[in-house]
PDB file of N, CA and C in Angstrom:
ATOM      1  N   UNK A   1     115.338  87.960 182.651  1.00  0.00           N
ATOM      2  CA  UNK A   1     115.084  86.582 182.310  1.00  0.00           C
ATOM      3  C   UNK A   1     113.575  86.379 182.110  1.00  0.00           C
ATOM      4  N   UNK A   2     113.326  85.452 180.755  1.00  0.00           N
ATOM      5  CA  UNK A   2     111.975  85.242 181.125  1.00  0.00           C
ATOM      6  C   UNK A   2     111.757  83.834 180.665  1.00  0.00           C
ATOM      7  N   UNK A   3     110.574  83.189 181.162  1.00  0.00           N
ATOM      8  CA  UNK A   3     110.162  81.866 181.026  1.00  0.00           C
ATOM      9  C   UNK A   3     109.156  81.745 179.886  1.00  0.00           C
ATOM     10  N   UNK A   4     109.949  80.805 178.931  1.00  0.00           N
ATOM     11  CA  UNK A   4     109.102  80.404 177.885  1.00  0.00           C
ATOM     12  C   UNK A   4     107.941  79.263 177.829  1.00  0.00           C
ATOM     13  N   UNK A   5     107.366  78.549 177.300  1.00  0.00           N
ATOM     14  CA  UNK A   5     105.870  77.836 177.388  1.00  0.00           C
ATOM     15  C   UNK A   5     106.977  76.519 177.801  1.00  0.00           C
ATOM     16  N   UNK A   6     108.002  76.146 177.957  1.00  0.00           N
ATOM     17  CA  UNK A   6     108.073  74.816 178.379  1.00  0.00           C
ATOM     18  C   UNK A   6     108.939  75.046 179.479  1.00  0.00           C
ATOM     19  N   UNK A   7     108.815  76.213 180.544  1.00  0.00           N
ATOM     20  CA  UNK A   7     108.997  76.417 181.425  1.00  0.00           C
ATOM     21  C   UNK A   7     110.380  76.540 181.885  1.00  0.00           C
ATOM     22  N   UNK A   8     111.374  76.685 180.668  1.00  0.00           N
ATOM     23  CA  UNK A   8     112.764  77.023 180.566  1.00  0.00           C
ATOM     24  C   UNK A   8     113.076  78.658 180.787  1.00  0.00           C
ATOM     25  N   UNK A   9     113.978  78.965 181.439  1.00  0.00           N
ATOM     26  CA  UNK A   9     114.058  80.589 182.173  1.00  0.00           C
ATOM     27  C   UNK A   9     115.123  80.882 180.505  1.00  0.00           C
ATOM     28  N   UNK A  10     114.804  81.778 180.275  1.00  0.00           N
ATOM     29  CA  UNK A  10     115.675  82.497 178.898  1.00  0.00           C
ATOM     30  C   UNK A  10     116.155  83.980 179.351  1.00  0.00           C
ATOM     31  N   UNK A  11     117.413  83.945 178.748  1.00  0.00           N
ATOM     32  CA  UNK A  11     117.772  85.389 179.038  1.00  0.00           C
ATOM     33  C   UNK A  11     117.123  86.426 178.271  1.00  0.00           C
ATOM     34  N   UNK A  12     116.929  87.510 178.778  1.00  0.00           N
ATOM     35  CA  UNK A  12     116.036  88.471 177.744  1.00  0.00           C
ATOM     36  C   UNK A  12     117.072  88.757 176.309  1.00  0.00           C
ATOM     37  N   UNK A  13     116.636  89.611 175.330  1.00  0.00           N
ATOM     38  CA  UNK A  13     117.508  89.790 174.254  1.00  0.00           C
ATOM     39  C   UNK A  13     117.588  91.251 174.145  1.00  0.00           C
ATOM     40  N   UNK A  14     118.340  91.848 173.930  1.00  0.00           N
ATOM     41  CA  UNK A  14     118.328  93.395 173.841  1.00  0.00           C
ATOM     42  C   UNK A  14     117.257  93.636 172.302  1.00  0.00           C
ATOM     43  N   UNK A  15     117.307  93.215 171.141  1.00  0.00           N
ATOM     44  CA  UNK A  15     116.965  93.711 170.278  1.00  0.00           C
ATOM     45  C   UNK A  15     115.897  92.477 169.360  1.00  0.00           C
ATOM     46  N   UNK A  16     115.231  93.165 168.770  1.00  0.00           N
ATOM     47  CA  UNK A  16     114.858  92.173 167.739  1.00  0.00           C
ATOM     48  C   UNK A  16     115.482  91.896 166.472  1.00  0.00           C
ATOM     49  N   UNK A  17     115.365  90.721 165.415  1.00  0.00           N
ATOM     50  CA  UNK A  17     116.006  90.812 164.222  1.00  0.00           C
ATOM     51  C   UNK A  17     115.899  92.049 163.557  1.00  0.00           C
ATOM     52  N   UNK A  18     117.173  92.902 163.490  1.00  0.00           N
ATOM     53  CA  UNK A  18     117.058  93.522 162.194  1.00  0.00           C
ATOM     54  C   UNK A  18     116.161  93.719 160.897  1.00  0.00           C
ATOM     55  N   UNK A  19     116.587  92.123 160.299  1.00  0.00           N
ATOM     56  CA  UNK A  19     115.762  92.220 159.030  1.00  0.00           C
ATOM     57  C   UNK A  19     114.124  91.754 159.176  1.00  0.00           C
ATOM     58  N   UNK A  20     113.926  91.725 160.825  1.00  0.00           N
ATOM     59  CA  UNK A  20     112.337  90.964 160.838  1.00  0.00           C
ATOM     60  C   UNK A  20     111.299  92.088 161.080  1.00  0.00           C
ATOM     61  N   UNK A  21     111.973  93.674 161.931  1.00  0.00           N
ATOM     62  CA  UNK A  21     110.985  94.163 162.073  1.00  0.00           C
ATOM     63  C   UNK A  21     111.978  95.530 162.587  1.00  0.00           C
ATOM     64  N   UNK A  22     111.144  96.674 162.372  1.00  0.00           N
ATOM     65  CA  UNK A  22     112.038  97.928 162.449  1.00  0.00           C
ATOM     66  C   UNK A  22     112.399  98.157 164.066  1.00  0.00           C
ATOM     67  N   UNK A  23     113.522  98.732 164.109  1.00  0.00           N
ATOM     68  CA  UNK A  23     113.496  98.395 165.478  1.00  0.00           C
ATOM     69  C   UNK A  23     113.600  99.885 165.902  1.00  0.00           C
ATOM     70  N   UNK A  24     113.631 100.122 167.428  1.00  0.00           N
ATOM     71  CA  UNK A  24     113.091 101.383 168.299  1.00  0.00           C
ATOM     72  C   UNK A  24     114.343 101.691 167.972  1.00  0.00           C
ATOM     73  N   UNK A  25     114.118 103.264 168.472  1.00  0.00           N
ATOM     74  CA  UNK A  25     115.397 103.893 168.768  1.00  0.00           C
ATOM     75  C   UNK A  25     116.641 103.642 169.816  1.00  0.00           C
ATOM     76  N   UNK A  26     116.128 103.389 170.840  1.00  0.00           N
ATOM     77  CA  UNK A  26     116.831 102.851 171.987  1.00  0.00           C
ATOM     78  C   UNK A  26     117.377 101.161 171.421  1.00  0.00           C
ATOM     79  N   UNK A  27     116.852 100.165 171.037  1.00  0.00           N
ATOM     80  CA  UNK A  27     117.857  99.323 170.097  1.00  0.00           C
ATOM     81  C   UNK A  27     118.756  99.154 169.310  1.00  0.00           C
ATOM     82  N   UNK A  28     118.218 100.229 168.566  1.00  0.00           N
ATOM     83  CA  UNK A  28     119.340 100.619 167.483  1.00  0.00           C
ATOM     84  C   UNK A  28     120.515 101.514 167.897  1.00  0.00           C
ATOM     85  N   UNK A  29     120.275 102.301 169.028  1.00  0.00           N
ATOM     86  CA  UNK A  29     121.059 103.028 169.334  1.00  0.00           C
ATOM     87  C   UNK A  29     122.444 101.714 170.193  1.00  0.00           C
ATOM     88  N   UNK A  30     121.562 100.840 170.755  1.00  0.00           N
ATOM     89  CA  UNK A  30     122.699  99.452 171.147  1.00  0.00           C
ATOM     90  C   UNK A  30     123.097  98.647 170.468  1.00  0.00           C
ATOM     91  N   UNK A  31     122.495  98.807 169.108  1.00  0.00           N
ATOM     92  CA  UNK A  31     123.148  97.617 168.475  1.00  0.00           C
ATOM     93  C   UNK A  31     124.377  98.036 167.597  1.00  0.00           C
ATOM     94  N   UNK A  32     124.201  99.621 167.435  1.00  0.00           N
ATOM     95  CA  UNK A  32     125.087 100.552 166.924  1.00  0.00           C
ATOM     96  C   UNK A  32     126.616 100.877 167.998  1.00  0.00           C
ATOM     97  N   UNK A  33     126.114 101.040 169.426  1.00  0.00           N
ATOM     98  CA  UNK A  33     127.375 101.144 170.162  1.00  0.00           C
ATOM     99  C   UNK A  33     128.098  99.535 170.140  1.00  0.00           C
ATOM    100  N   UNK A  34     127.665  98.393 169.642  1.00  0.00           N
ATOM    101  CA  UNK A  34     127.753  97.445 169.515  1.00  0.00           C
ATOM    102  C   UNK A  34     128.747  97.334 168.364  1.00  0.00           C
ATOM    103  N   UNK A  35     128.237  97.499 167.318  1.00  0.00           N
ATOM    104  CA  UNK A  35     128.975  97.274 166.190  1.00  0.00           C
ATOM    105  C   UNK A  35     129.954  98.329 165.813  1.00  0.00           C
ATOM    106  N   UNK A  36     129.734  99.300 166.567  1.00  0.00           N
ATOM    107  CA  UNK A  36     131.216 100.072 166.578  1.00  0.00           C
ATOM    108  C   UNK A  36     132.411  99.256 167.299  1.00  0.00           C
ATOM    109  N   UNK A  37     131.907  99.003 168.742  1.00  0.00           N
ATOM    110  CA  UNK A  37     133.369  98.549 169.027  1.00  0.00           C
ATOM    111  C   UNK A  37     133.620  97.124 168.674  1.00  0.00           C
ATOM    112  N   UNK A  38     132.625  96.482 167.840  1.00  0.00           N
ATOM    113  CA  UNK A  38     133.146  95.232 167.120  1.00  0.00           C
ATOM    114  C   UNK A  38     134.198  95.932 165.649  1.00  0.00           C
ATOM    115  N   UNK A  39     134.098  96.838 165.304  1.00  0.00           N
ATOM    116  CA  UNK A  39     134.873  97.683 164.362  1.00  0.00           C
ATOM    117  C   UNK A  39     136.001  97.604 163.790  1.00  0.00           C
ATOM    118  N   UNK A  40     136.911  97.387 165.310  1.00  0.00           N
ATOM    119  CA  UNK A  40     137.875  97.388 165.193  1.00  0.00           C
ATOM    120  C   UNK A  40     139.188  96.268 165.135  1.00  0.00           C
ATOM    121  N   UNK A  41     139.824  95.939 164.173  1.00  0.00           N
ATOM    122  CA  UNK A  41     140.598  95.009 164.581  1.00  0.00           C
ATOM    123  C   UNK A  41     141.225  94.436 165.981  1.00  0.00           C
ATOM    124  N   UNK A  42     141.776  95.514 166.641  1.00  0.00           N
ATOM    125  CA  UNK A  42     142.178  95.375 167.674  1.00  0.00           C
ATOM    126  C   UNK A  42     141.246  94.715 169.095  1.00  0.00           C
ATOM    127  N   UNK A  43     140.331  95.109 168.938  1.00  0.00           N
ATOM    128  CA  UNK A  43     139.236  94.835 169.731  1.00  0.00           C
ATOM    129  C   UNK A  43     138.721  93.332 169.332  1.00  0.00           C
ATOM    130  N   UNK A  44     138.587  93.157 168.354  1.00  0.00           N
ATOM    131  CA  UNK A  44     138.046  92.004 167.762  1.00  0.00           C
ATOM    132  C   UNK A  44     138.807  90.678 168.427  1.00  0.00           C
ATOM    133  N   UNK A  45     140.268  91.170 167.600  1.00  0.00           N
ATOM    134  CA  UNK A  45     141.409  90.149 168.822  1.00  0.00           C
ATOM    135  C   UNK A  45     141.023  90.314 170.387  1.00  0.00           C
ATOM    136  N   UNK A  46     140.975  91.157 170.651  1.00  0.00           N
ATOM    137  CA  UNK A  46     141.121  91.203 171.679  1.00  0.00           C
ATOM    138  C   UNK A  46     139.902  90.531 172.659  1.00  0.00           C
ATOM    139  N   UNK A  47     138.473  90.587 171.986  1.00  0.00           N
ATOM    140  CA  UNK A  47     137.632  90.150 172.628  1.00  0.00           C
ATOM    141  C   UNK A  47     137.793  88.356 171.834  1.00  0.00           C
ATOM    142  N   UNK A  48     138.266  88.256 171.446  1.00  0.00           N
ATOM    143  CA  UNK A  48     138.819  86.903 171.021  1.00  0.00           C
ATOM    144  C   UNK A  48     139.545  85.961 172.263  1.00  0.00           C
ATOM    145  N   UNK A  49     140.900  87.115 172.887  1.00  0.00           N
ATOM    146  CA  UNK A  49     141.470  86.333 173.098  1.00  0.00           C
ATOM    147  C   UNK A  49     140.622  86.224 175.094  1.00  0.00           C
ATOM    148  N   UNK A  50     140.039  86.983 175.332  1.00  0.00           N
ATOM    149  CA  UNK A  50     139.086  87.046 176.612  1.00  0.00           C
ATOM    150  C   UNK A  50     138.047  85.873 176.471  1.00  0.00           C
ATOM    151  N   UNK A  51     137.493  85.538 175.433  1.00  0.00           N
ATOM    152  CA  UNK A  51     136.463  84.697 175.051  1.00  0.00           C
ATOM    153  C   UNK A  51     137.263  83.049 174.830  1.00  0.00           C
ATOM    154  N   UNK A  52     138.526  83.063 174.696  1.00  0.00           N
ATOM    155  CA  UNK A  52     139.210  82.039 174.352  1.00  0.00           C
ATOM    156  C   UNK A  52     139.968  81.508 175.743  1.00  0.00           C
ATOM    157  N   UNK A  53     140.333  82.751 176.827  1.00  0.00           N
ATOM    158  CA  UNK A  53     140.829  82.168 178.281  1.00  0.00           C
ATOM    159  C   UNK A  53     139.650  82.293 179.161  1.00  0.00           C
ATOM    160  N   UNK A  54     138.913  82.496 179.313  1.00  0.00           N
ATOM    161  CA  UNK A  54     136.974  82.563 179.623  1.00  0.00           C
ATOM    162  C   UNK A  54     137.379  83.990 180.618  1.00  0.00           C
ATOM    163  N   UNK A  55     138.678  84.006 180.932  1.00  0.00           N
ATOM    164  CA  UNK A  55     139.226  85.521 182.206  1.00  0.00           C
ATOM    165  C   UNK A  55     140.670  85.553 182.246  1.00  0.00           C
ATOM    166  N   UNK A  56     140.675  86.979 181.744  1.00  0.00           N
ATOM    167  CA  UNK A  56     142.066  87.328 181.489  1.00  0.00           C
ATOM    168  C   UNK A  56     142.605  88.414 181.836  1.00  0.00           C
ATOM    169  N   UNK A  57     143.437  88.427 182.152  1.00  0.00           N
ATOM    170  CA  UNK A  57     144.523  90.121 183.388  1.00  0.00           C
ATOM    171  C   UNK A  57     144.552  90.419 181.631  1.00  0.00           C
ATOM    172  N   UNK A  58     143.950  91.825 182.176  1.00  0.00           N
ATOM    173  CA  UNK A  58     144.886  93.122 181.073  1.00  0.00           C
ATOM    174  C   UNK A  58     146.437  93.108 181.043  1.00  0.00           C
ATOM    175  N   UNK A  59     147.087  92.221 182.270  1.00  0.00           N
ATOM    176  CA  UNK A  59     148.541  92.301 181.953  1.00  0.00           C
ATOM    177  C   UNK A  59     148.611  91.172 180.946  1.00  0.00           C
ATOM    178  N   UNK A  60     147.951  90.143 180.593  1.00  0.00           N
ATOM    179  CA  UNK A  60     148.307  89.133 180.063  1.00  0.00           C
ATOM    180  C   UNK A  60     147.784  89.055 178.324  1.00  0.00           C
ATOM    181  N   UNK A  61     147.092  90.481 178.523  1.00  0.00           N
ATOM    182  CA  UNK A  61     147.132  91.351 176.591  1.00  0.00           C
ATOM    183  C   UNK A  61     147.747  91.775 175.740  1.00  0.00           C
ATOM    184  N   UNK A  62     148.632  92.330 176.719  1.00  0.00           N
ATOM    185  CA  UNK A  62     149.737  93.228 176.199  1.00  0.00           C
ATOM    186  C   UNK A  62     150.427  92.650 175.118  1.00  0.00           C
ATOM    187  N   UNK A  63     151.718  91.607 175.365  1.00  0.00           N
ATOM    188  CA  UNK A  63     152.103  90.785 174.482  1.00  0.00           C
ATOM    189  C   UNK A  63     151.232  90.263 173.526  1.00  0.00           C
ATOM    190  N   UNK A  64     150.258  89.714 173.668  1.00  0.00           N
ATOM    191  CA  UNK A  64     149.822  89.184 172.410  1.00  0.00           C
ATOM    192  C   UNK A  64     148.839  90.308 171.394  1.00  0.00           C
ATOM    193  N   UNK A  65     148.540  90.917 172.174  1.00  0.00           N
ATOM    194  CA  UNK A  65     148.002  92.489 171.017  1.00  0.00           C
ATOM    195  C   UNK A  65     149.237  92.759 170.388  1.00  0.00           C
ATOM    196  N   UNK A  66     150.541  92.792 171.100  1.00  0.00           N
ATOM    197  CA  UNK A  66     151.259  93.993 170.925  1.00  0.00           C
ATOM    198  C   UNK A  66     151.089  95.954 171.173  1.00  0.00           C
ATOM    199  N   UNK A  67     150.341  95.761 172.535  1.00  0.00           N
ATOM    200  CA  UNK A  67     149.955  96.986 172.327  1.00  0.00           C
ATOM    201  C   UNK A  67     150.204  97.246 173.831  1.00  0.00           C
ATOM    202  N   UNK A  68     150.411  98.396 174.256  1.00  0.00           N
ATOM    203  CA  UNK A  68     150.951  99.524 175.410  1.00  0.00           C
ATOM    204  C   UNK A  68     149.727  99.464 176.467  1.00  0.00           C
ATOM    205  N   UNK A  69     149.739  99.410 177.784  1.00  0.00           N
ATOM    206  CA  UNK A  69     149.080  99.118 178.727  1.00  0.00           C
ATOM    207  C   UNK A  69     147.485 100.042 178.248  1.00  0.00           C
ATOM    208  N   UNK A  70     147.842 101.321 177.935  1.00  0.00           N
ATOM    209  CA  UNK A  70     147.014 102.705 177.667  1.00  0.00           C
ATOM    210  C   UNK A  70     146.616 102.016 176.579  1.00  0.00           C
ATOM    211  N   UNK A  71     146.607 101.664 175.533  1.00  0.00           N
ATOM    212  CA  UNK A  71     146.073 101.164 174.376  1.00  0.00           C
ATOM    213  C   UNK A  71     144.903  99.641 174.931  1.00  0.00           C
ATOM    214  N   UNK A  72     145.347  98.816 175.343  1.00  0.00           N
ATOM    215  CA  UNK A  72     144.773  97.673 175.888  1.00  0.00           C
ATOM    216  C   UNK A  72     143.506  98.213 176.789  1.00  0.00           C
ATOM    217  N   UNK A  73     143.687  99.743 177.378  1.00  0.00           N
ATOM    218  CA  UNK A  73     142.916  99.667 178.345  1.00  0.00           C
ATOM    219  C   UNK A  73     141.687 100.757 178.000  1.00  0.00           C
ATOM    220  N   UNK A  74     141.933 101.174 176.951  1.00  0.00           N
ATOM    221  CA  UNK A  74     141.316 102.032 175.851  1.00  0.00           C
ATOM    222  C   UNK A  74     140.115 100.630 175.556  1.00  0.00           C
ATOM    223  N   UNK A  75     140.515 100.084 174.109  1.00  0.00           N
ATOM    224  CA  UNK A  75     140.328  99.074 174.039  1.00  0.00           C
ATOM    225  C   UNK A  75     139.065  98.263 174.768  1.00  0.00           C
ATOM    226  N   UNK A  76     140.012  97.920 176.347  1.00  0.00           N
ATOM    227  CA  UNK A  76     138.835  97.204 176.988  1.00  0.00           C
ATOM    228  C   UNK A  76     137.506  97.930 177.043  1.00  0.00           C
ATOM    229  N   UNK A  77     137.876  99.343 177.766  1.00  0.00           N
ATOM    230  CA  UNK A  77     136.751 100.043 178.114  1.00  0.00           C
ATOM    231  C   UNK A  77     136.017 100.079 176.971  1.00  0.00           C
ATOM    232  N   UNK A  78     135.715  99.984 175.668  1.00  0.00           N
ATOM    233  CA  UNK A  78     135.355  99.764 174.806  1.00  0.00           C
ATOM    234  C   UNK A  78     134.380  99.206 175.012  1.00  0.00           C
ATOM    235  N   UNK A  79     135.038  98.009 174.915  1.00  0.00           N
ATOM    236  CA  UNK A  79     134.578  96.650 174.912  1.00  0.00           C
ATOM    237  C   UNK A  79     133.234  96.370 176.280  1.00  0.00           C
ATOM    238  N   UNK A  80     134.000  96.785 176.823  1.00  0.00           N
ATOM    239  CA  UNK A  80     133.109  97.011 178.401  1.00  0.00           C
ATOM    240  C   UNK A  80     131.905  97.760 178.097  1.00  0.00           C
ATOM    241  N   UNK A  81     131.863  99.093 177.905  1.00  0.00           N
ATOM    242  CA  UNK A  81     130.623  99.911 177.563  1.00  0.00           C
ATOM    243  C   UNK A  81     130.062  99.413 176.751  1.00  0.00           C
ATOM    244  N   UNK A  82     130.328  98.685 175.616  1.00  0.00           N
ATOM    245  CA  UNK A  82     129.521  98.486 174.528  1.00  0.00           C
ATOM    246  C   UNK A  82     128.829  96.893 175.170  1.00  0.00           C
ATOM    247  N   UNK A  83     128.615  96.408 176.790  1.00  0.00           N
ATOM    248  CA  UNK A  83     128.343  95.633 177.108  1.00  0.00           C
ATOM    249  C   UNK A  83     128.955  94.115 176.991  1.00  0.00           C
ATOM    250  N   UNK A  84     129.850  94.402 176.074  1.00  0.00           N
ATOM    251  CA  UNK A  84     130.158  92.633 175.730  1.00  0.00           C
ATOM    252  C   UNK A  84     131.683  92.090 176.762  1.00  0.00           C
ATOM    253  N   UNK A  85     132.090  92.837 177.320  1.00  0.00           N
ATOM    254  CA  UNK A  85     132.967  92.481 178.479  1.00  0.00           C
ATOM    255  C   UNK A  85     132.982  92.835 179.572  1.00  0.00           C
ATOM    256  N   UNK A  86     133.353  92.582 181.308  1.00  0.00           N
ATOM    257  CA  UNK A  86     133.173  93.112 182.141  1.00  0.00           C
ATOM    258  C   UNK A  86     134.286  92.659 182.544  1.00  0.00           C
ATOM    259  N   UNK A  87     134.737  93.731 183.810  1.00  0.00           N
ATOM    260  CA  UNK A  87     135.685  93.719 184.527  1.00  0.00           C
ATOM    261  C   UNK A  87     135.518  93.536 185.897  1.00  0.00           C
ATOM    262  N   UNK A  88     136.554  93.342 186.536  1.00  0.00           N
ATOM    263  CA  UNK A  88     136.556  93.236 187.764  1.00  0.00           C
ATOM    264  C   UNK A  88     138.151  93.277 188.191  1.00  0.00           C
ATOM    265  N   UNK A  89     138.610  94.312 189.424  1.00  0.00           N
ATOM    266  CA  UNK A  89     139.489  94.617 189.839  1.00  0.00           C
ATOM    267  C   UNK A  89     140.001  93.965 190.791  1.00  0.00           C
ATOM    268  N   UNK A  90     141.402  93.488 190.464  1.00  0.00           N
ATOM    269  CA  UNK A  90     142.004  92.599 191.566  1.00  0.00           C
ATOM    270  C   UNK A  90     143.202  93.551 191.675  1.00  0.00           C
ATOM    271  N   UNK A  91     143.394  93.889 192.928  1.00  0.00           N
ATOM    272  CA  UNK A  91     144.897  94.601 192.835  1.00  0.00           C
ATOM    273  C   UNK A  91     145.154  95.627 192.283  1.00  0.00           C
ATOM    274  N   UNK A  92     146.184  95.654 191.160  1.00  0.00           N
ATOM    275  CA  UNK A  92     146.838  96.898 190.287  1.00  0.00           C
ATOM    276  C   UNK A  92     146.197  96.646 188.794  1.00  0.00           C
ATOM    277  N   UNK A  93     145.642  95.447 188.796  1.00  0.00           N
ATOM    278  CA  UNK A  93     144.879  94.736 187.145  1.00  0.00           C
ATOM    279  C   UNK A  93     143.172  94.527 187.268  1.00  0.00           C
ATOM    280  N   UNK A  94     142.692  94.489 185.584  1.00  0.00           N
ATOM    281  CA  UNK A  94     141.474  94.347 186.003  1.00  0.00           C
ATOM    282  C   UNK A  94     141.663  93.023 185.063  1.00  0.00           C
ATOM    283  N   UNK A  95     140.341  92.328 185.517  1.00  0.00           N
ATOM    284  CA  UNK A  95     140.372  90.295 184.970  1.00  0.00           C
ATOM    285  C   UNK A  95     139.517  90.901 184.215  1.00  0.00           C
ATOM    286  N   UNK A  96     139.058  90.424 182.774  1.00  0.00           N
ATOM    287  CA  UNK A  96     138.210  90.784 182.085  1.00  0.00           C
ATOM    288  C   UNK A  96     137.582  89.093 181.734  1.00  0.00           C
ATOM    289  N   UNK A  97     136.111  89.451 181.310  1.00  0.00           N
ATOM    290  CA  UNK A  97     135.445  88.334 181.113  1.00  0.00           C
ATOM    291  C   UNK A  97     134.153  88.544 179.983  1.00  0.00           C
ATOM    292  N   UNK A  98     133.941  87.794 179.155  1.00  0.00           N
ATOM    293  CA  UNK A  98     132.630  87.545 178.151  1.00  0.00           C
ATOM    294  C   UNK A  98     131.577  88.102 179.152  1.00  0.00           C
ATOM    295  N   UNK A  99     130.280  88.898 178.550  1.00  0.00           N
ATOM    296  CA  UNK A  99     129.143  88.736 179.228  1.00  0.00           C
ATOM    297  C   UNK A  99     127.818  87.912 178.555  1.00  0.00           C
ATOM    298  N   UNK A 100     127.744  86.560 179.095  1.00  0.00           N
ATOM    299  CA  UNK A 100     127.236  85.889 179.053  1.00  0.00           C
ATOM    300  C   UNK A 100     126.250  86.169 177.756  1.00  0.00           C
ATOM    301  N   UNK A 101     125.655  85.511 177.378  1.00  0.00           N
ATOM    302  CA  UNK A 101     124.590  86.101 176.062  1.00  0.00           C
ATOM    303  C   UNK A 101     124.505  86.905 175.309  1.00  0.00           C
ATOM    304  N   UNK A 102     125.876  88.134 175.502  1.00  0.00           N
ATOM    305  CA  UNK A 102     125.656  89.209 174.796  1.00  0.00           C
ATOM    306  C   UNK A 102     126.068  88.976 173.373  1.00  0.00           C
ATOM    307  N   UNK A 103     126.776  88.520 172.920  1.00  0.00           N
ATOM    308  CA  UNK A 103     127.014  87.700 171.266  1.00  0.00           C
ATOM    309  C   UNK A 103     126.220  86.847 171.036  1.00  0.00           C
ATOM    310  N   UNK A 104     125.446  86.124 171.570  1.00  0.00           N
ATOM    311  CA  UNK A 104     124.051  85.670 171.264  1.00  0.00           C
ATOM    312  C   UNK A 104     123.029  86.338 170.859  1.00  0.00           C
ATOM    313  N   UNK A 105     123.102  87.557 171.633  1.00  0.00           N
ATOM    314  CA  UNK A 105     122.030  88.736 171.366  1.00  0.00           C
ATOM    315  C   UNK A 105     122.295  89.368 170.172  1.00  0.00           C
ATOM    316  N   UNK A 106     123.624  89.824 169.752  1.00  0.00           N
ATOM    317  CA  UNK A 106     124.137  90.318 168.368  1.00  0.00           C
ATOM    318  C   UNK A 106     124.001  89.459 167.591  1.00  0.00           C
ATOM    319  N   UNK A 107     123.864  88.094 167.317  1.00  0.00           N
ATOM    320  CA  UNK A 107     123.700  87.100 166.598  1.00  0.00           C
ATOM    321  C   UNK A 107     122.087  87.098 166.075  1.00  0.00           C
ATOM    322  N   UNK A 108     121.294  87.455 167.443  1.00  0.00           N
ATOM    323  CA  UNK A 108     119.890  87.107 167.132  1.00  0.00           C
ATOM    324  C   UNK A 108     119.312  88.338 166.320  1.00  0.00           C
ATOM    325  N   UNK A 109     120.084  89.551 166.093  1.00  0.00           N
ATOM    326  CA  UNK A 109     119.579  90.763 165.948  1.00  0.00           C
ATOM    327  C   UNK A 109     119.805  90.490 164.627  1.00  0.00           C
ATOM    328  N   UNK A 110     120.792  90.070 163.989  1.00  0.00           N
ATOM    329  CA  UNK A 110     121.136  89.812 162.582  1.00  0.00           C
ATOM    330  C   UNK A 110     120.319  88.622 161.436  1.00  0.00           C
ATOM    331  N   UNK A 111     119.715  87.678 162.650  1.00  0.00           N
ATOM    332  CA  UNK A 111     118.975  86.457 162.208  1.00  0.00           C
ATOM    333  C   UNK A 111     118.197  87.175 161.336  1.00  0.00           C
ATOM    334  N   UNK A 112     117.754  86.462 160.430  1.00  0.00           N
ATOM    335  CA  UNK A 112     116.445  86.241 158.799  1.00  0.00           C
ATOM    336  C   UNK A 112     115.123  85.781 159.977  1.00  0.00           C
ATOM    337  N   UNK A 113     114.384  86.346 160.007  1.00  0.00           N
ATOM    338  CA  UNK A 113     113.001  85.577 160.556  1.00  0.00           C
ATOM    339  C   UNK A 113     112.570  84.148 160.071  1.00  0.00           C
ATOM    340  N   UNK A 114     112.570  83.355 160.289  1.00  0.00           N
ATOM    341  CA  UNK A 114     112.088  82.084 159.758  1.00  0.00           C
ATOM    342  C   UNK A 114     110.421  81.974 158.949  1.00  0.00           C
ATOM    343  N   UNK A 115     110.496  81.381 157.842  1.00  0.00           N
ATOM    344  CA  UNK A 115     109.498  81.796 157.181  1.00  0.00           C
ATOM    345  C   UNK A 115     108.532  80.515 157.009  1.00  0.00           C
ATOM    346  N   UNK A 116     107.099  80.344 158.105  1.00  0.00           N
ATOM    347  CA  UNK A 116     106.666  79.141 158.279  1.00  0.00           C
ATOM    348  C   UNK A 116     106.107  78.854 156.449  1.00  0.00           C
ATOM    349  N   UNK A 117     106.566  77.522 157.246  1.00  0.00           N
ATOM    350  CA  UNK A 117     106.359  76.919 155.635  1.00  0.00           C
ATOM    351  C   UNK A 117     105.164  75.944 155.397  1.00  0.00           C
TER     352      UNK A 117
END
């Protein structure tokens, strides 16, 4: 986190814009495990439908993916490593959840630099 000039705490950003300035290796290398597992259809829904119940049982994927416990959980871990979901284990299921800013951060990496006018 860091504090900007009007004394508001901001979350840090993993990367800079893309098109504003070349970015390191270690960025690109995240913005790449990033946009792989945005890749995929399945995933896409899927981090859809986590982002749409704010926390959701891997049992409660299944049906609406249409897809086999092993597939869903493929999938998550995906989703998980590539930072944009986290888990947490209750029982025999894991609750999956958005991580906070991280589609903000993919958003900001893609931004046009603003061009003072």
């Amino acid at each position: 986190m860091t504090r900007n000039r009007a004394g508001t705490i901001e979350p840090e950003t993993c990367c800079a814009s893309v098109l504003a300035a070349p970015l390191s290796e270690g960025q690109s290398e995240d913005l790449a495990r990033v946009f792989a597992a945005l890749g995929d259809p399945v995933r896409l829904r899927l981090l859809s439908l986590v982002a749409d119940a704010g926390e959701v049982c891997s049992c409660d994927l299944l049906e609406p993916l249409g897809k086999a416990q092993p597939t869903v959980s493929h999938h998550t871990k995906t989703l998980a490593e590539a930072g944009l979901i986290v888990g947490e284990k209750r029982g025999r299921w894991v609750w999956w959840s958005i991580v906070a800013g991280r589609l903000d951060e993919m958003r900001a990496a893609l931004a046009v630099a603003e061009v003072p006018t």
